[in-house]
N, C-alpha and C. Protein backbone atom coordinates (compact mmCIF):
# COMPACT_ATOMS: atom_id res chain seq x y z
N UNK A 1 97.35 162.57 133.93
CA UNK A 1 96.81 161.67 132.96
C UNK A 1 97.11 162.14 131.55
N UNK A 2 96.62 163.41 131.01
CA UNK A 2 96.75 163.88 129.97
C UNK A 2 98.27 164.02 129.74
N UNK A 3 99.43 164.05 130.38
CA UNK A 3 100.93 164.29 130.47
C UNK A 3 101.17 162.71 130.01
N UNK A 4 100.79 161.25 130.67
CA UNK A 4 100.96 160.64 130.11
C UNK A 4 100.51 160.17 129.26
N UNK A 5 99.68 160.37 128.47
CA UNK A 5 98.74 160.23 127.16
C UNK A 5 99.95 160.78 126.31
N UNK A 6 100.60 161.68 126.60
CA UNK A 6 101.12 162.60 125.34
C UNK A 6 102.82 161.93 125.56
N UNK A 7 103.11 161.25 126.65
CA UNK A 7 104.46 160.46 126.71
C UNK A 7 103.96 159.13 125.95
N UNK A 8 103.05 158.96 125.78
CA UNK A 8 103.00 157.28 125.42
C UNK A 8 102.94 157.58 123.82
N UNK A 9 101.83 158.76 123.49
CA UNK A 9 101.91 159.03 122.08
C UNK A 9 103.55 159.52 121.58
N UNK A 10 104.64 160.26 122.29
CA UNK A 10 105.29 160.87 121.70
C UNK A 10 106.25 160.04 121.82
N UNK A 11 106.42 158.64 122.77
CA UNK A 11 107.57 157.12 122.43
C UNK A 11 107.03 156.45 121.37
N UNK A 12 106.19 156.99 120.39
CA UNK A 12 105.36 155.46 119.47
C UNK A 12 106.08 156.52 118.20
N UNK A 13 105.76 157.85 118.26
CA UNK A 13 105.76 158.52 116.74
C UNK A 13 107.46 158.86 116.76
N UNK A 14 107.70 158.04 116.36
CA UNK A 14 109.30 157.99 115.12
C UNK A 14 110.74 158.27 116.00
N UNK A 15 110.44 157.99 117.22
CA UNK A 15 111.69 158.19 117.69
C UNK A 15 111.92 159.71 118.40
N UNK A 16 111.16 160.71 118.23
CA UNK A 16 111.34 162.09 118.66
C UNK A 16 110.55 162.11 119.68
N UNK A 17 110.68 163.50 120.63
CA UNK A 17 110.14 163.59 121.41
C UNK A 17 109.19 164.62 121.62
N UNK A 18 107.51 164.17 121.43
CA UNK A 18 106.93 164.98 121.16
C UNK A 18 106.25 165.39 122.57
N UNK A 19 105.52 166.53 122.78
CA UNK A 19 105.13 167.32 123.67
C UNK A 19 103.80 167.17 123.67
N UNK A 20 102.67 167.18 124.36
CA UNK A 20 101.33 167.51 124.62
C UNK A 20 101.43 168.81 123.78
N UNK A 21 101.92 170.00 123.98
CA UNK A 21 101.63 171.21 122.96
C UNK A 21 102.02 171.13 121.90
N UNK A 22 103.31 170.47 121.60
CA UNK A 22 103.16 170.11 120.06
C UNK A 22 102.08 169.28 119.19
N UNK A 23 101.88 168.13 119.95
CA UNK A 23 100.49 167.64 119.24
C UNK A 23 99.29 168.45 119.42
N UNK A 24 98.73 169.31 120.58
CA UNK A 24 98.23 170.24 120.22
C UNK A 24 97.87 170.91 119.30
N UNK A 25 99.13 171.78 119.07
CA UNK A 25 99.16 172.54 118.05
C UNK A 25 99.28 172.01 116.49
N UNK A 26 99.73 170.94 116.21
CA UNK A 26 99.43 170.25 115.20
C UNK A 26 97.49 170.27 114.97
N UNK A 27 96.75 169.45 115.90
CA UNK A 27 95.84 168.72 115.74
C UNK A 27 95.08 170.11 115.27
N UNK A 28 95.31 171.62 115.97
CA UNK A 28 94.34 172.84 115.90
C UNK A 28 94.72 173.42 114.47
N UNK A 29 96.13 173.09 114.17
CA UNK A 29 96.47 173.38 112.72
C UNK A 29 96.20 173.00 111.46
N UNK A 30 95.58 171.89 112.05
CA UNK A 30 94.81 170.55 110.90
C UNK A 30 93.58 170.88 110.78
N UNK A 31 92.73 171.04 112.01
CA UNK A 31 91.41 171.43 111.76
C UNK A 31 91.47 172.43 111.25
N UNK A 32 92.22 173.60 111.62
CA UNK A 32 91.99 174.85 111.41
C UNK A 32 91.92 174.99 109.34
N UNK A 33 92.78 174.25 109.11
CA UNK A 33 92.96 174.41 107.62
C UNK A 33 91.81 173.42 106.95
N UNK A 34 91.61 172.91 107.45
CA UNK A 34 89.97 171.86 107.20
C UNK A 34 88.67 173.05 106.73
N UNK A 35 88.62 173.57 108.11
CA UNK A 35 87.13 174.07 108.38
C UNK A 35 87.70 175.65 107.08
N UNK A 36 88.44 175.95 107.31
CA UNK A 36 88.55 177.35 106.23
C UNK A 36 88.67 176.87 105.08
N UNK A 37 89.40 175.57 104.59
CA UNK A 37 89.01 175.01 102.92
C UNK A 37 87.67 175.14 102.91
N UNK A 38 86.54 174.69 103.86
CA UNK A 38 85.28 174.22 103.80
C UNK A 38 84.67 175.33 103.47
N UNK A 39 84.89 176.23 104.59
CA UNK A 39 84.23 177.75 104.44
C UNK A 39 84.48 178.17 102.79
N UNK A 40 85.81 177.87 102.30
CA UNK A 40 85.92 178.84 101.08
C UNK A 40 85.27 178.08 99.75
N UNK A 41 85.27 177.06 99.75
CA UNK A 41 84.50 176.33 99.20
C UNK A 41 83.16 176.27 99.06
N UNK A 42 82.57 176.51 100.54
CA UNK A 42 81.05 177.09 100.54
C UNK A 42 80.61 178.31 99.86
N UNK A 43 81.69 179.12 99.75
CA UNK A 43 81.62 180.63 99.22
C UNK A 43 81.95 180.91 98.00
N UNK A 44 82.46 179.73 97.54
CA UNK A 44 82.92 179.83 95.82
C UNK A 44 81.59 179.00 95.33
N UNK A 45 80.92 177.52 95.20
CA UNK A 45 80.23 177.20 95.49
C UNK A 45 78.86 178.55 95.47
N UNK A 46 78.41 179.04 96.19
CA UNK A 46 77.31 179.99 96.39
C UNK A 46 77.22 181.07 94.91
N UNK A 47 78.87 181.15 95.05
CA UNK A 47 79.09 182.74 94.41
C UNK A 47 78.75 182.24 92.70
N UNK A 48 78.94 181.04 92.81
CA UNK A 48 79.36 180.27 91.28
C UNK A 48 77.89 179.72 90.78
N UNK A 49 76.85 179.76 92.13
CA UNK A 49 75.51 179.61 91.94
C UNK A 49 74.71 181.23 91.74
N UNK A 50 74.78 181.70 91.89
CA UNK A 50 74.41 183.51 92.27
C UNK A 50 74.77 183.32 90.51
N UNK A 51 76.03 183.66 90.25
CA UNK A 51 76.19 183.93 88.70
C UNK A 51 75.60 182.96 87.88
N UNK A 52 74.77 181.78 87.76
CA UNK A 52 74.01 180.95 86.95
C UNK A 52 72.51 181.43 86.94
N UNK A 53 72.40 181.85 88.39
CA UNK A 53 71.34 181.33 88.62
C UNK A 53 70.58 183.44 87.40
N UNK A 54 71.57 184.06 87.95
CA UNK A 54 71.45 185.55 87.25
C UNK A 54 71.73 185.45 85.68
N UNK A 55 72.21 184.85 85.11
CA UNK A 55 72.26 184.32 83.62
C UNK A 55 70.77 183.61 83.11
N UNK A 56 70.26 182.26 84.27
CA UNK A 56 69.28 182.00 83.81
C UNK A 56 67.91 183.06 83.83
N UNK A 57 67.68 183.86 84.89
CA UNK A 57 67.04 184.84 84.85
C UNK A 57 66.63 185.83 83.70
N UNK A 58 68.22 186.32 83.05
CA UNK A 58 68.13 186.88 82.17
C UNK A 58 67.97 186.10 81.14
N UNK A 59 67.88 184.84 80.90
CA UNK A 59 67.31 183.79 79.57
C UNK A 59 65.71 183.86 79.64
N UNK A 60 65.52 183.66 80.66
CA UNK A 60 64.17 183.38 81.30
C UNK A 60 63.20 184.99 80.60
N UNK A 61 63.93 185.77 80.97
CA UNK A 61 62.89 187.57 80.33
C UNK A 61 63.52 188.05 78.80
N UNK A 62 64.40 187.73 78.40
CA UNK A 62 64.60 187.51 76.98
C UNK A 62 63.52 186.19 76.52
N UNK A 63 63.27 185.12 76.71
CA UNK A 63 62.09 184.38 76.27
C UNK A 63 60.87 184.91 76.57
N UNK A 64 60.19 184.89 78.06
CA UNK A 64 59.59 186.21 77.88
C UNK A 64 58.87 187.14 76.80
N UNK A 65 59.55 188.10 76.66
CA UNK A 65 59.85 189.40 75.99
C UNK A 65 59.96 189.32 74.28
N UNK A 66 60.27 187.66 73.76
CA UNK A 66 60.20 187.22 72.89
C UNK A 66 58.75 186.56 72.37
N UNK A 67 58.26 185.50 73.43
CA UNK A 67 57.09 185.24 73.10
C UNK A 67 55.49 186.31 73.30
N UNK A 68 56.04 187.24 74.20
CA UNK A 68 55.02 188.60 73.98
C UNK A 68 55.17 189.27 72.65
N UNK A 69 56.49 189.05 71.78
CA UNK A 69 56.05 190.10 70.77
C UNK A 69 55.80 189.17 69.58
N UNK A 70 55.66 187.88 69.83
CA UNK A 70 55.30 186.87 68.85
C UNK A 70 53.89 186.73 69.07
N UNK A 71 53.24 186.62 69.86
CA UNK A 71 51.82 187.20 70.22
C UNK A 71 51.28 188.45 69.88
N UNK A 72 52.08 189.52 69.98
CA UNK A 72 51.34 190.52 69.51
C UNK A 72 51.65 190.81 68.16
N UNK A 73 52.58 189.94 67.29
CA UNK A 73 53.06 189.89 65.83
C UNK A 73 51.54 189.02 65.04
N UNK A 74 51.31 188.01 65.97
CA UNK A 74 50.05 187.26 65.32
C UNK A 74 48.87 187.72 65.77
N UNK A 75 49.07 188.64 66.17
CA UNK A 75 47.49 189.33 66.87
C UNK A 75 47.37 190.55 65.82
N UNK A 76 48.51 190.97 65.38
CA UNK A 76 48.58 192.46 64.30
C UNK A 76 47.97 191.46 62.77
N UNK A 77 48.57 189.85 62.71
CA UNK A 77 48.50 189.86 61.32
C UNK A 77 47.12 188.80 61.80
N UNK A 78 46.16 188.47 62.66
CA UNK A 78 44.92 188.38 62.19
C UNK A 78 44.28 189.09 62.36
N UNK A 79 44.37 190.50 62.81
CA UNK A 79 43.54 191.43 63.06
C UNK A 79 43.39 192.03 61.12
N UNK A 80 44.37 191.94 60.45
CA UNK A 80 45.02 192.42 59.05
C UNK A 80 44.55 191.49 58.01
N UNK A 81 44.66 189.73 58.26
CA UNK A 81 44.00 188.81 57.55
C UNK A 81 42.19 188.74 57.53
N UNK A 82 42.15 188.81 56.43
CA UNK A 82 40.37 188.14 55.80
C UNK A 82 40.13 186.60 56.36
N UNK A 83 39.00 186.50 57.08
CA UNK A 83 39.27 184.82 57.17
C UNK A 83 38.43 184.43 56.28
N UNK A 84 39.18 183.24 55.68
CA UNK A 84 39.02 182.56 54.51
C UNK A 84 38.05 181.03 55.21
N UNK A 85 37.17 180.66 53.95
CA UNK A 85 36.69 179.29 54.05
C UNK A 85 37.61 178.30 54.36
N UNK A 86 37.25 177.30 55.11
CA UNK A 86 37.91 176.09 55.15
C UNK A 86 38.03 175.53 53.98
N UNK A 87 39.28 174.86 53.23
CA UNK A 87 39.41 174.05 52.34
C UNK A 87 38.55 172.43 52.92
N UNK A 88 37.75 171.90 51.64
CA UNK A 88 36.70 170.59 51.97
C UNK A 88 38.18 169.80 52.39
N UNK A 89 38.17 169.05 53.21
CA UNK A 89 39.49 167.56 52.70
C UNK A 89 39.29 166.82 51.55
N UNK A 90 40.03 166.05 51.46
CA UNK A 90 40.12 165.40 50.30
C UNK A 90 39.75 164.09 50.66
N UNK A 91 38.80 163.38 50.09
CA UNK A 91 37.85 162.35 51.03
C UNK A 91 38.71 160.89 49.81
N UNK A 92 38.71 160.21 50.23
CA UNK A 92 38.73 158.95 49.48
C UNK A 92 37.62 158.51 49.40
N UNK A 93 37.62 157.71 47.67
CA UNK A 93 36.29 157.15 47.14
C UNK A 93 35.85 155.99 48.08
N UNK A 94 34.44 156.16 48.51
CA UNK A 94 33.54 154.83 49.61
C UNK A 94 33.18 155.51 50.81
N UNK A 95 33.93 156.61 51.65
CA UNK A 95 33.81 157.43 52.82
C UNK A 95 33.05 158.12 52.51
N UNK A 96 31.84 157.65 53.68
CA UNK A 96 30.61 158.54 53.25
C UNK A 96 30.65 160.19 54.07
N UNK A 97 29.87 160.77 53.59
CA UNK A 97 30.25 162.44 53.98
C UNK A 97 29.84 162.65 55.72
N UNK A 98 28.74 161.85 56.01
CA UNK A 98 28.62 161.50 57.24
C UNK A 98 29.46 161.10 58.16
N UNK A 99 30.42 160.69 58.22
CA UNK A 99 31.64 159.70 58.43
C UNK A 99 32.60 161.19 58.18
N UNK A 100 33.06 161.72 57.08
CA UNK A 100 33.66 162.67 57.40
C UNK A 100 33.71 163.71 58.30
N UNK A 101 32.31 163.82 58.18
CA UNK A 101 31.96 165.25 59.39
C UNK A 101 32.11 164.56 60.58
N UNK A 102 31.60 163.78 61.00
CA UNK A 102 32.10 163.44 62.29
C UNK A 102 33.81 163.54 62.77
N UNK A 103 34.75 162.69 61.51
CA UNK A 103 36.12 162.95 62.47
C UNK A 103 35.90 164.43 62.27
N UNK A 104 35.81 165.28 61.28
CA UNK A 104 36.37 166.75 61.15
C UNK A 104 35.69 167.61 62.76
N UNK A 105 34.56 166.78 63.04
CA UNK A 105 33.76 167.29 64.41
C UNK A 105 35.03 167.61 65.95
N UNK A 106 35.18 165.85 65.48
CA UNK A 106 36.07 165.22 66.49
C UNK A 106 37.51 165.99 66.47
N UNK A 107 37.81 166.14 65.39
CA UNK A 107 39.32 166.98 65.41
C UNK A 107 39.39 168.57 65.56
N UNK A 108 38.17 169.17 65.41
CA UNK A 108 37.86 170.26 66.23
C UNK A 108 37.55 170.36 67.39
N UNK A 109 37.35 169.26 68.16
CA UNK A 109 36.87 169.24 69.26
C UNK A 109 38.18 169.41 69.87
N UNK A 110 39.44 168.52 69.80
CA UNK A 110 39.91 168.30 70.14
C UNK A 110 41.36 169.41 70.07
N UNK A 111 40.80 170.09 69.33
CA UNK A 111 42.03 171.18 68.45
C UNK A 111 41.13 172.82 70.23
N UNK A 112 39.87 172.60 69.95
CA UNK A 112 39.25 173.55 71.24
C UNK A 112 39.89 173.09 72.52
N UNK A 113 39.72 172.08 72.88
CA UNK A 113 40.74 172.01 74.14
C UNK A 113 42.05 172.76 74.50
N UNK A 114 43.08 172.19 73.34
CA UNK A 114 44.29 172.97 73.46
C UNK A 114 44.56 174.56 72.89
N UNK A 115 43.42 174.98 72.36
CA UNK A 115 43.45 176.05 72.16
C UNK A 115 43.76 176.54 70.46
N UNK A 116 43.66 175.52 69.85
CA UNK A 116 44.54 175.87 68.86
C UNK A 116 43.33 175.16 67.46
N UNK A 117 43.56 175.87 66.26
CA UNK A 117 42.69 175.53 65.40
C UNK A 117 43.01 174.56 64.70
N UNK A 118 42.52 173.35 64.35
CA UNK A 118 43.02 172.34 63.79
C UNK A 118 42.26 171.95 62.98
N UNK A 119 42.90 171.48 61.40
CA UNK A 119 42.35 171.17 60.21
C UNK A 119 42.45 169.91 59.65
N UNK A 120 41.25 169.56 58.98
CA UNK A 120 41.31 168.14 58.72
C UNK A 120 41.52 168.17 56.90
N UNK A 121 42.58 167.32 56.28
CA UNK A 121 43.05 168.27 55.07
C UNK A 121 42.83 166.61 54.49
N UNK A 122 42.91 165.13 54.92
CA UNK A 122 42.09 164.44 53.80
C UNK A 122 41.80 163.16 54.84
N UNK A 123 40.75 162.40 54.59
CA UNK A 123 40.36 161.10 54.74
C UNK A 123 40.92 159.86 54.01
N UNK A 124 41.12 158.76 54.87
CA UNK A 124 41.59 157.37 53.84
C UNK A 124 41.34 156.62 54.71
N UNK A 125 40.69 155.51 53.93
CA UNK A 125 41.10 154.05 55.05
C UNK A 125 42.24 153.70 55.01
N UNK A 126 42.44 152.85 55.91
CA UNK A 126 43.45 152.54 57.05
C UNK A 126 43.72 150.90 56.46
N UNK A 127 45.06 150.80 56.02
CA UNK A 127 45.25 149.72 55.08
C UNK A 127 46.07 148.74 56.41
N UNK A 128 45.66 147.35 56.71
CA UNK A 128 46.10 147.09 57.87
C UNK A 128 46.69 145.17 57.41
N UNK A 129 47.95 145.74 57.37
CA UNK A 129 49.15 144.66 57.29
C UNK A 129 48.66 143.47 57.39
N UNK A 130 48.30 142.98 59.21
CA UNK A 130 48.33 141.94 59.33
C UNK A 130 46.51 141.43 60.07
N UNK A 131 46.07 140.59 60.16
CA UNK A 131 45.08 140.01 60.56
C UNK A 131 44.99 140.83 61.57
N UNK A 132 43.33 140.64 62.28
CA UNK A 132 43.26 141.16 63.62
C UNK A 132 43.92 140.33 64.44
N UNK A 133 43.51 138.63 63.91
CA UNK A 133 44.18 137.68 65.29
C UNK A 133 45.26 137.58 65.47
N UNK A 134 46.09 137.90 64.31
CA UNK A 134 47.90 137.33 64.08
C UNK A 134 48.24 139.04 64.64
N UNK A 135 47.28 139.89 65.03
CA UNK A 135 47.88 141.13 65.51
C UNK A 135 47.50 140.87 67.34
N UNK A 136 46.52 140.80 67.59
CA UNK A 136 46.05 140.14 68.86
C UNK A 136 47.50 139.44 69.37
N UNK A 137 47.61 138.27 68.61
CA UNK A 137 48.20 137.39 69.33
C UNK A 137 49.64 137.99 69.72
N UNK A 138 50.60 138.77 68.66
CA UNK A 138 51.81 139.29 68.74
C UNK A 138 51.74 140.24 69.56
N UNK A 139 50.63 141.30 69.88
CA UNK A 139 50.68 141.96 70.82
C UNK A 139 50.44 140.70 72.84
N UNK A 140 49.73 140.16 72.48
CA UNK A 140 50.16 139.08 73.73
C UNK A 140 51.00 138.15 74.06
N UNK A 141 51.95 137.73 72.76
CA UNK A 141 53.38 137.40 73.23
C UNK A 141 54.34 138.47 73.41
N UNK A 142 54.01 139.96 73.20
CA UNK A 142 55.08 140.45 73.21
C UNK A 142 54.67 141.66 74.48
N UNK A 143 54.10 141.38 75.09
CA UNK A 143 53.43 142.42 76.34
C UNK A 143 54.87 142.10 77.41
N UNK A 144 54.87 143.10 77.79
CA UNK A 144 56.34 142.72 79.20
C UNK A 144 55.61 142.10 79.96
N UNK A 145 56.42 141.46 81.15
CA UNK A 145 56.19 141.01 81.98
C UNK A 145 55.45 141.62 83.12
């Protein structure tokens, strides 16, 4: 069976006369150069990841190593600084002082969460373009779908 498999293939391909071991050895010569591109490819590939991945590492402890001594740079200069009064904000005329302390409350509150000290440096009303309704309405023709 397999003898004529390889007569029927070797009257179709071009006139020559091919052999069961010659197509053989073709077909093992084909894979063979397949699967070892693949392999070397997997291994360049890996090797080409290994060297990124060891670059980012060393980015990674240089940042690090950077933000520890920026921490201990601002830990030397408030240990060294006087703390000073808060500057008042600068209130616009009509804002009652009541009304101030509250946002300045609110923006400390909100400055304690993230950790970080936050200053309230002036008050103003809020000068507002267009109507409430002609703002209403443009925000509801213009909502997506």
């Amino acid at each position: 069976m397999q003898y004529q498999m390889a007569q029927l293939l070797s009257g179709k391909l071009s006139g020559h006369d091919y052999t069961g071991t010659d197509i053989a050895s073709v077909v093992i010569t084909g894979m063979s150069v397949v699967f070892i591109g693949l392999i070397l490819l997997v291994l360049f590939v890996s090797i080409y990841g290994g060297i990124f991945n060891k670059r980012n590492q060393k980015k990674k402890a240089a940042e690090e190593a950077a933000k520890k001594a920026a921490e201990a740079e601002k830990a030397k200069q408030a240990e060294s600084k006087p703390v000073s009064a808060a500057k008042a904000p600068a209130v616009e005329d009509g804002i009652e002082e009541e009304i101030v302390a509250v946002i300045a409350a609110a923006v400390a509150a909100m400055g304690a969460k993230s950790g970080k000290k936050l200053v309230l440096k002036s008050v103003k009303r809020s000068v507002s373009q267009r109507d409430p309704w002609a703002a209403a309405g443009l925000a509801d023709n213009t909502r997506p779908f």
